[in-house]
PDB file of N, CA and C in Angstrom:
ATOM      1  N   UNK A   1     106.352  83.466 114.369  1.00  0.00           N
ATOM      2  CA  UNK A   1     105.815  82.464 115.272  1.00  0.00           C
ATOM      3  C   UNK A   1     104.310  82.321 115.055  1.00  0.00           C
ATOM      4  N   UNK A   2     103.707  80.934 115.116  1.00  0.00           N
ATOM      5  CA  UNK A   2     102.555  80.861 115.004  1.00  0.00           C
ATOM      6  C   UNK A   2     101.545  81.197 116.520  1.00  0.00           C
ATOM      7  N   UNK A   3     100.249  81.641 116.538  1.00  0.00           N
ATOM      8  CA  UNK A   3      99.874  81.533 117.199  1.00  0.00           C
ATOM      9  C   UNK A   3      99.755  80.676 118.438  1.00  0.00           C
ATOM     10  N   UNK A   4     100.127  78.978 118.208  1.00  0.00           N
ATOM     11  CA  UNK A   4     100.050  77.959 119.002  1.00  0.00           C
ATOM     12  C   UNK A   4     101.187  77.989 119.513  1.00  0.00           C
ATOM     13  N   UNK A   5     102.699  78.718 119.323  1.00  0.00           N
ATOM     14  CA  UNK A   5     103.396  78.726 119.522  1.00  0.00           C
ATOM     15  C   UNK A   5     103.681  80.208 120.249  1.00  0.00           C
ATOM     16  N   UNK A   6     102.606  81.034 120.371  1.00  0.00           N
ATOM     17  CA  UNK A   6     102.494  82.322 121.118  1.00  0.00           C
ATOM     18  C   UNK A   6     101.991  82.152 122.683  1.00  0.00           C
ATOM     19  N   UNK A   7     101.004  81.242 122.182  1.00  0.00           N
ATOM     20  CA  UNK A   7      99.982  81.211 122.942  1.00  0.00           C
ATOM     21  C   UNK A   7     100.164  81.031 124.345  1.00  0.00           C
ATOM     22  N   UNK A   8     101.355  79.746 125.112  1.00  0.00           N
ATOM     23  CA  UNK A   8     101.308  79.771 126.557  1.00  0.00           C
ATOM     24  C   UNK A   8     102.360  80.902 127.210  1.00  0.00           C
ATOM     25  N   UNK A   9     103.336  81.697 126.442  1.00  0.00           N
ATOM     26  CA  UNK A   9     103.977  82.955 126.994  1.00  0.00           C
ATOM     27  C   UNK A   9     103.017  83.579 127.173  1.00  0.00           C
ATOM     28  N   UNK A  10     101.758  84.043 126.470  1.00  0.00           N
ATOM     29  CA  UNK A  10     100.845  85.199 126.587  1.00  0.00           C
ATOM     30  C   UNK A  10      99.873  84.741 127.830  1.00  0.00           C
ATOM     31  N   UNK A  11      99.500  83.318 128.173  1.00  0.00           N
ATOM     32  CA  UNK A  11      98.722  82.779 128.910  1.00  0.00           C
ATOM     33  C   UNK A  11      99.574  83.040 130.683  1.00  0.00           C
ATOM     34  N   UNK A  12     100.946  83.133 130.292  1.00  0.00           N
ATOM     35  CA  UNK A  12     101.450  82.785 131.182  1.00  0.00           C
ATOM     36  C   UNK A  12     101.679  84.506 131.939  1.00  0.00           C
ATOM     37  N   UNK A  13     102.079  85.637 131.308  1.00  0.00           N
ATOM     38  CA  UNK A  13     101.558  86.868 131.634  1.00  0.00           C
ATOM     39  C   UNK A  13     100.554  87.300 131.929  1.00  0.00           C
ATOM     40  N   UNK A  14      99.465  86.820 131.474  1.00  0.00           N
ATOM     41  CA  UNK A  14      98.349  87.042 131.608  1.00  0.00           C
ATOM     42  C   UNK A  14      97.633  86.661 132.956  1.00  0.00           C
ATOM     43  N   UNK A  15      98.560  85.388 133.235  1.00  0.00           N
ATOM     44  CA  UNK A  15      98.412  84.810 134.719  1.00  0.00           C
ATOM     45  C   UNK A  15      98.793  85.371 135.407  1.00  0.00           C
ATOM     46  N   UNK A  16      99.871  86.131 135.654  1.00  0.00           N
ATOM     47  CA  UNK A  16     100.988  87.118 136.448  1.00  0.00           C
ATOM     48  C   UNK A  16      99.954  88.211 136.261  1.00  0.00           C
ATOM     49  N   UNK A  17      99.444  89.041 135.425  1.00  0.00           N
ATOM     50  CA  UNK A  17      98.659  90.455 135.562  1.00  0.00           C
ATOM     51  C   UNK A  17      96.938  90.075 136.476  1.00  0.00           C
ATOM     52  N   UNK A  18      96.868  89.186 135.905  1.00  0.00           N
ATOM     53  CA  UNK A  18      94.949  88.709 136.971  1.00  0.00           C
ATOM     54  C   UNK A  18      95.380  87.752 138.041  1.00  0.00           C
ATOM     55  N   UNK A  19      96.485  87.798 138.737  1.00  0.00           N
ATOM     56  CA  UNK A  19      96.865  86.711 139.878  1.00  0.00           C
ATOM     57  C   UNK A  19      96.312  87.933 140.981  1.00  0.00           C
ATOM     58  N   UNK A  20      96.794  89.108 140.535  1.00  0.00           N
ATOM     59  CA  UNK A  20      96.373  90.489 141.760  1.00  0.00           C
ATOM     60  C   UNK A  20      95.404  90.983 142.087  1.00  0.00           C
ATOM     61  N   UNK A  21      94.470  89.904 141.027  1.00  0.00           N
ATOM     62  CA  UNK A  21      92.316  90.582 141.269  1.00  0.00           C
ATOM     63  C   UNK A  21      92.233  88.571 142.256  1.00  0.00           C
ATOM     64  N   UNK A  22      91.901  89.300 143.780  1.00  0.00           N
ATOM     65  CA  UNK A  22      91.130  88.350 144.176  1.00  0.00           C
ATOM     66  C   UNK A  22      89.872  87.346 143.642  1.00  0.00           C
ATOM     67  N   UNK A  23      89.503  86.692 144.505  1.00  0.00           N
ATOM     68  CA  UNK A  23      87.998  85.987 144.478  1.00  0.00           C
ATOM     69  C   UNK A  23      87.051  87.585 144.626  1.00  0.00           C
ATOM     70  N   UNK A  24      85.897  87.614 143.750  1.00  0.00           N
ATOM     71  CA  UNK A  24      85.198  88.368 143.982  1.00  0.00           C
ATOM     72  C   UNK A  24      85.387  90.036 142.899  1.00  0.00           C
ATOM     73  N   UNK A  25      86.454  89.933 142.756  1.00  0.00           N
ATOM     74  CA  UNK A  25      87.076  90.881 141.676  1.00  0.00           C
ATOM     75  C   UNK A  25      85.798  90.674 140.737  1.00  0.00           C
ATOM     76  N   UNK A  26      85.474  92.415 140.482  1.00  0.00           N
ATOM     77  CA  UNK A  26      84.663  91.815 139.180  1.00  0.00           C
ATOM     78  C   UNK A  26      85.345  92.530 138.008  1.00  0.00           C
ATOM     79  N   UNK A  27      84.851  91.599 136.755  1.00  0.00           N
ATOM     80  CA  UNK A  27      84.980  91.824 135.774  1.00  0.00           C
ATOM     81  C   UNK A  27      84.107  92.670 134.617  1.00  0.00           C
ATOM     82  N   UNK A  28      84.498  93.777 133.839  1.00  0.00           N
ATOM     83  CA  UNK A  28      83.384  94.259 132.809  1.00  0.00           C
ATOM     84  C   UNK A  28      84.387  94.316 131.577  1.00  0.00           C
ATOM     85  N   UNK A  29      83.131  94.074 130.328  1.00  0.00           N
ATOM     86  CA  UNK A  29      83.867  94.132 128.931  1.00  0.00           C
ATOM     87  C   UNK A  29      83.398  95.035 127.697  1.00  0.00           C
ATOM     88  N   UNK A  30      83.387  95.022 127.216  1.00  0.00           N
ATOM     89  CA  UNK A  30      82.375  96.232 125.767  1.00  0.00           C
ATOM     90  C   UNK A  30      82.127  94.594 125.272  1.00  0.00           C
ATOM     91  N   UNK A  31      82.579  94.087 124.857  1.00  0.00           N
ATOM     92  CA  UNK A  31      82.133  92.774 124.047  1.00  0.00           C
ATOM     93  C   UNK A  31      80.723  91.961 124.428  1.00  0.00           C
ATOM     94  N   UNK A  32      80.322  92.078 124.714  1.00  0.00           N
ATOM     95  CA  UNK A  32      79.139  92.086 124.803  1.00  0.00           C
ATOM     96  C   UNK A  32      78.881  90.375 125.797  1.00  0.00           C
ATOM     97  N   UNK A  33      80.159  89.391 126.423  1.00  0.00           N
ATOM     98  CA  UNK A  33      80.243  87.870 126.863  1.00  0.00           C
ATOM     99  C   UNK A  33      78.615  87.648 127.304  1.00  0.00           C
ATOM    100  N   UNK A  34      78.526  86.564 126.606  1.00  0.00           N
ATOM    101  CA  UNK A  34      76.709  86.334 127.321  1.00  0.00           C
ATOM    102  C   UNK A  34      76.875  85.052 128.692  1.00  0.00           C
ATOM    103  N   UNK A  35      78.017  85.040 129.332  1.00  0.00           N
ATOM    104  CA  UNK A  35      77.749  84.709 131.256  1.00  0.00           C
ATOM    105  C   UNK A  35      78.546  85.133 131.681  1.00  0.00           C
ATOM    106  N   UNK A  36      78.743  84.989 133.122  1.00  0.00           N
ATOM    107  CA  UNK A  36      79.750  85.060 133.744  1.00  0.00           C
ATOM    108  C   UNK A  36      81.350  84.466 133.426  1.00  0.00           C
ATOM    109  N   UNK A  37      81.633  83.158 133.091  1.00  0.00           N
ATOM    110  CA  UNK A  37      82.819  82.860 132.713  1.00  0.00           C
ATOM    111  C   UNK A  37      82.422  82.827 131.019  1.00  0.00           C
ATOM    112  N   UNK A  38      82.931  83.532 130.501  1.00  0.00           N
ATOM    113  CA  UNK A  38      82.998  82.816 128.943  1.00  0.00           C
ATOM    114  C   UNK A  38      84.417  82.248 128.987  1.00  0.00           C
ATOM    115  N   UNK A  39      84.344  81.729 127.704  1.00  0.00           N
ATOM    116  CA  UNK A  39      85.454  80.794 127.077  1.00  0.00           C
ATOM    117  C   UNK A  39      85.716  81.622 125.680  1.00  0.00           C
ATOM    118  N   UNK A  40      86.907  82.735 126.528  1.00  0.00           N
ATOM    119  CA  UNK A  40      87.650  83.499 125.790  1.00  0.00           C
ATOM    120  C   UNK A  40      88.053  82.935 124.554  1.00  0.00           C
ATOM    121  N   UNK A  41      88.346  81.886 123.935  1.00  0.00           N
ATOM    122  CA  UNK A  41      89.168  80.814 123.065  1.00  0.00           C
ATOM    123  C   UNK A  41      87.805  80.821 121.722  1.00  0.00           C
ATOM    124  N   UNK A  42      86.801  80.257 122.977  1.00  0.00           N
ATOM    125  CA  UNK A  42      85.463  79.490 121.716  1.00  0.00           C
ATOM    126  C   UNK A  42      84.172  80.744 121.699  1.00  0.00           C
ATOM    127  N   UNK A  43      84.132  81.424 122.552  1.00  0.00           N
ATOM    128  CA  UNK A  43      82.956  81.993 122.117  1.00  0.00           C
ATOM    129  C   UNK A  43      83.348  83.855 121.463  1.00  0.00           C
ATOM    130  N   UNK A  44      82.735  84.036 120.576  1.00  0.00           N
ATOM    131  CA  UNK A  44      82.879  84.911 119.873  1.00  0.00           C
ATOM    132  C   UNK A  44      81.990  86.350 120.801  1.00  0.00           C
ATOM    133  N   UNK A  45      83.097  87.310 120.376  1.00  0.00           N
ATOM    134  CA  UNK A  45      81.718  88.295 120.942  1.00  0.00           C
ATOM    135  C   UNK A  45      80.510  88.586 120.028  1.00  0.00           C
ATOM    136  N   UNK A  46      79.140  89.050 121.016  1.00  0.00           N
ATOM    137  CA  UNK A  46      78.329  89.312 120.431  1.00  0.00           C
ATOM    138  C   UNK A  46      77.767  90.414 119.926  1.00  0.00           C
ATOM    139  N   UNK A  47      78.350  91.589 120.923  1.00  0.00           N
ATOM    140  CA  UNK A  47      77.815  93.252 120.574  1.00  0.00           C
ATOM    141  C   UNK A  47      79.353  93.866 120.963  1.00  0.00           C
ATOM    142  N   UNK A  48      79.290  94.349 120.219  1.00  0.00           N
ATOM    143  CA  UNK A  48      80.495  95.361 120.422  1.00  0.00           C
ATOM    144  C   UNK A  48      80.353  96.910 120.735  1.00  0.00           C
ATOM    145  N   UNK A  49      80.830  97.416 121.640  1.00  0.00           N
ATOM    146  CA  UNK A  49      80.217  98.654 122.312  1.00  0.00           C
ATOM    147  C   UNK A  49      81.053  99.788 121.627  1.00  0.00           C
ATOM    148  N   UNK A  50      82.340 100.426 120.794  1.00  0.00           N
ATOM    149  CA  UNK A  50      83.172 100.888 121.268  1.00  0.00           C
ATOM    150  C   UNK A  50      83.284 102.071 122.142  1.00  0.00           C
ATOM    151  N   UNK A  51      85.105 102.056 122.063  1.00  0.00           N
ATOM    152  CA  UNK A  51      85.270 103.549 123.292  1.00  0.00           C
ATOM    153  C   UNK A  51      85.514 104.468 123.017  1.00  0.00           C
ATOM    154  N   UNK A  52      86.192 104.156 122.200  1.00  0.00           N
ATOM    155  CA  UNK A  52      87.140 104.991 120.830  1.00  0.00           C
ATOM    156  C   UNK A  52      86.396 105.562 119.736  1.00  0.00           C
ATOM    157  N   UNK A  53      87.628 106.076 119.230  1.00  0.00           N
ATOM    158  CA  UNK A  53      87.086 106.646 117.699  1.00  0.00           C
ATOM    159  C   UNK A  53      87.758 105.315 116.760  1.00  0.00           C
ATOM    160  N   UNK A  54      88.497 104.373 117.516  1.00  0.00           N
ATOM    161  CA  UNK A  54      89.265 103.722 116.582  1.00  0.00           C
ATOM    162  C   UNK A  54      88.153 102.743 115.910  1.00  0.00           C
ATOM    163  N   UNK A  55      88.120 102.450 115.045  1.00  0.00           N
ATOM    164  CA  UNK A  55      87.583 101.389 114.254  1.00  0.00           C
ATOM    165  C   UNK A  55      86.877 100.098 115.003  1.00  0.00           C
ATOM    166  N   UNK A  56      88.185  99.905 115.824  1.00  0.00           N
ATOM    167  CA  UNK A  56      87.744  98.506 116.641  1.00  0.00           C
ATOM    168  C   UNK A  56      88.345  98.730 118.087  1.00  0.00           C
ATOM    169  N   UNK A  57      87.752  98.251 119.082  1.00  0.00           N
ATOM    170  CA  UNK A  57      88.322  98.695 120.287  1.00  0.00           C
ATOM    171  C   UNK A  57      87.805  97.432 121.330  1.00  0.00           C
ATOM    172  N   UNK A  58      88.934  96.504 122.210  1.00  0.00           N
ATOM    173  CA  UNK A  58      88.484  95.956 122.989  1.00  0.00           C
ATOM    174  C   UNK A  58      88.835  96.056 124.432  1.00  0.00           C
ATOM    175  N   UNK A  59      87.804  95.593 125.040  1.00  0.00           N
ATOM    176  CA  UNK A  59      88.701  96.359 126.860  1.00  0.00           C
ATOM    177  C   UNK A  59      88.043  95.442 127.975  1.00  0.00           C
ATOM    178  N   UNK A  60      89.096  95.395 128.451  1.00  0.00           N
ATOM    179  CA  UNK A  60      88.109  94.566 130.168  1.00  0.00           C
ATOM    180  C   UNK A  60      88.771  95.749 131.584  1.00  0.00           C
ATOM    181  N   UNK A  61      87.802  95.869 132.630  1.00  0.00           N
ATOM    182  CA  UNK A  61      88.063  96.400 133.457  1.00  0.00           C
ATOM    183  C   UNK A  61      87.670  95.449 134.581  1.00  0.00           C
ATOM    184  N   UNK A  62      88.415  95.944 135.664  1.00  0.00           N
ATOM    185  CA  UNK A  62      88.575  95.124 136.673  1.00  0.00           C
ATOM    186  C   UNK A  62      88.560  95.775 138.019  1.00  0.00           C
ATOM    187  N   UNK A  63      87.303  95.514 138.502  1.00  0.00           N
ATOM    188  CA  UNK A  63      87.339  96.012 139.970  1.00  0.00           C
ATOM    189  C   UNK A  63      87.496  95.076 141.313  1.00  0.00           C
ATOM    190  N   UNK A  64      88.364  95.886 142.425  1.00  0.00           N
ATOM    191  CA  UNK A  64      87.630  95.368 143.786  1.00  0.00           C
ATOM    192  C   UNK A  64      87.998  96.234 144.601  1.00  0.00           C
ATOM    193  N   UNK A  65      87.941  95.964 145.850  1.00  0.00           N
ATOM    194  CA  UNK A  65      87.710  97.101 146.964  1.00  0.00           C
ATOM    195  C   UNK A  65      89.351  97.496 147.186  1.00  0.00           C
ATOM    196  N   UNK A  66      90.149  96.906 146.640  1.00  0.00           N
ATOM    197  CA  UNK A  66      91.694  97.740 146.878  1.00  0.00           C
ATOM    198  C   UNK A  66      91.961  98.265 145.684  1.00  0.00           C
ATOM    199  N   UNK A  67      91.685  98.358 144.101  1.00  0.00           N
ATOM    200  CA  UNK A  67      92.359  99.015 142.882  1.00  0.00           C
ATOM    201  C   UNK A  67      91.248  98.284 141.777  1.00  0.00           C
ATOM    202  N   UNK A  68      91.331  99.058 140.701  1.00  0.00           N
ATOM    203  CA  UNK A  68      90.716  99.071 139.473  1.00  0.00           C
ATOM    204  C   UNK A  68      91.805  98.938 138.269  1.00  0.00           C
ATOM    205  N   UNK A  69      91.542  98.371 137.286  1.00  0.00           N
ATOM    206  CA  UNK A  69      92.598  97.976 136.207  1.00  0.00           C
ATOM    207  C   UNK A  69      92.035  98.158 134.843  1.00  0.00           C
ATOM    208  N   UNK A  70      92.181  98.551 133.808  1.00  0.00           N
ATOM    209  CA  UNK A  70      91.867  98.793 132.910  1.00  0.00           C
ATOM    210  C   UNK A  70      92.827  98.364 131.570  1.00  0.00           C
ATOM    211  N   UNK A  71      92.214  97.719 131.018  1.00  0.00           N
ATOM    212  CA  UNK A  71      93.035  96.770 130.021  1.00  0.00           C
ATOM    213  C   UNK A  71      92.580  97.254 128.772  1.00  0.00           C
ATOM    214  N   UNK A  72      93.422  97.389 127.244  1.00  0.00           N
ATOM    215  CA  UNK A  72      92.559  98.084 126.558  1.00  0.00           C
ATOM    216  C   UNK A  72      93.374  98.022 125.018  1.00  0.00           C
ATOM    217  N   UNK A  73      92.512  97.136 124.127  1.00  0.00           N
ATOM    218  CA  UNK A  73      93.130  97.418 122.926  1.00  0.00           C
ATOM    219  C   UNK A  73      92.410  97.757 121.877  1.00  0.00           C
ATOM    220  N   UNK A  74      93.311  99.052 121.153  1.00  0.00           N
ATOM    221  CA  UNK A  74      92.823  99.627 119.955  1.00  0.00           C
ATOM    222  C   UNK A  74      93.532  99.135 118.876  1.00  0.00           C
ATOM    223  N   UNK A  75      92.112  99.443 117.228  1.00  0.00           N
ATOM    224  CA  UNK A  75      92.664  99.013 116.455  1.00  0.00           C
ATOM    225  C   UNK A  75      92.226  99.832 115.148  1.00  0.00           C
ATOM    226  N   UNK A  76      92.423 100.853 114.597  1.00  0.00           N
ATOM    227  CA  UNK A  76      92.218 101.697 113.502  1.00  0.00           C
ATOM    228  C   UNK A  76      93.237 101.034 111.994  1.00  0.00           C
ATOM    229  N   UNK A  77      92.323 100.867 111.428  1.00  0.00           N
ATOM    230  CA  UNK A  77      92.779 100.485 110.176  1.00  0.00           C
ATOM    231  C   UNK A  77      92.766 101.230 108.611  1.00  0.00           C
TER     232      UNK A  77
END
């Protein structure tokens, strides 16, 4: 399957997992997003922090005053 053809199942989970972070939920990333909303799609990251030992590592965490979430992908090549 091509990506364009991936793309609204993954959009559509993705909606179902961040439907449970209210207004106010904040967001943090290692990628370095330069505002508040980026445009996951068009803007590229700029610094990459990692966490890991893996090669490449990306992650968003998610706070608010009822639970914290931690999202997280590795990539050793």
């Amino acid at each position: 399957m091509s990506w364009d053809e991936l793309l609204p199942e993954m959009e559509r989970r993705a909606d179902v997992i961040l439907s449970r972070f209210p207004d106010g939920t904040r967001f943090y990333t290692n990628l370095g997003w330069n505002s508040d909303h980026p445009d996951f799609y068009k803007q590229p990251y700029r610094t990459h922090s990692p966490f890991s030992r893996s090669d490449w590592d990306a992650g968003l965490i998610a706070v608010n005053d009822d639970e914290v979430a931690v999202f997280w992908n590795f990539l050793s090549v």
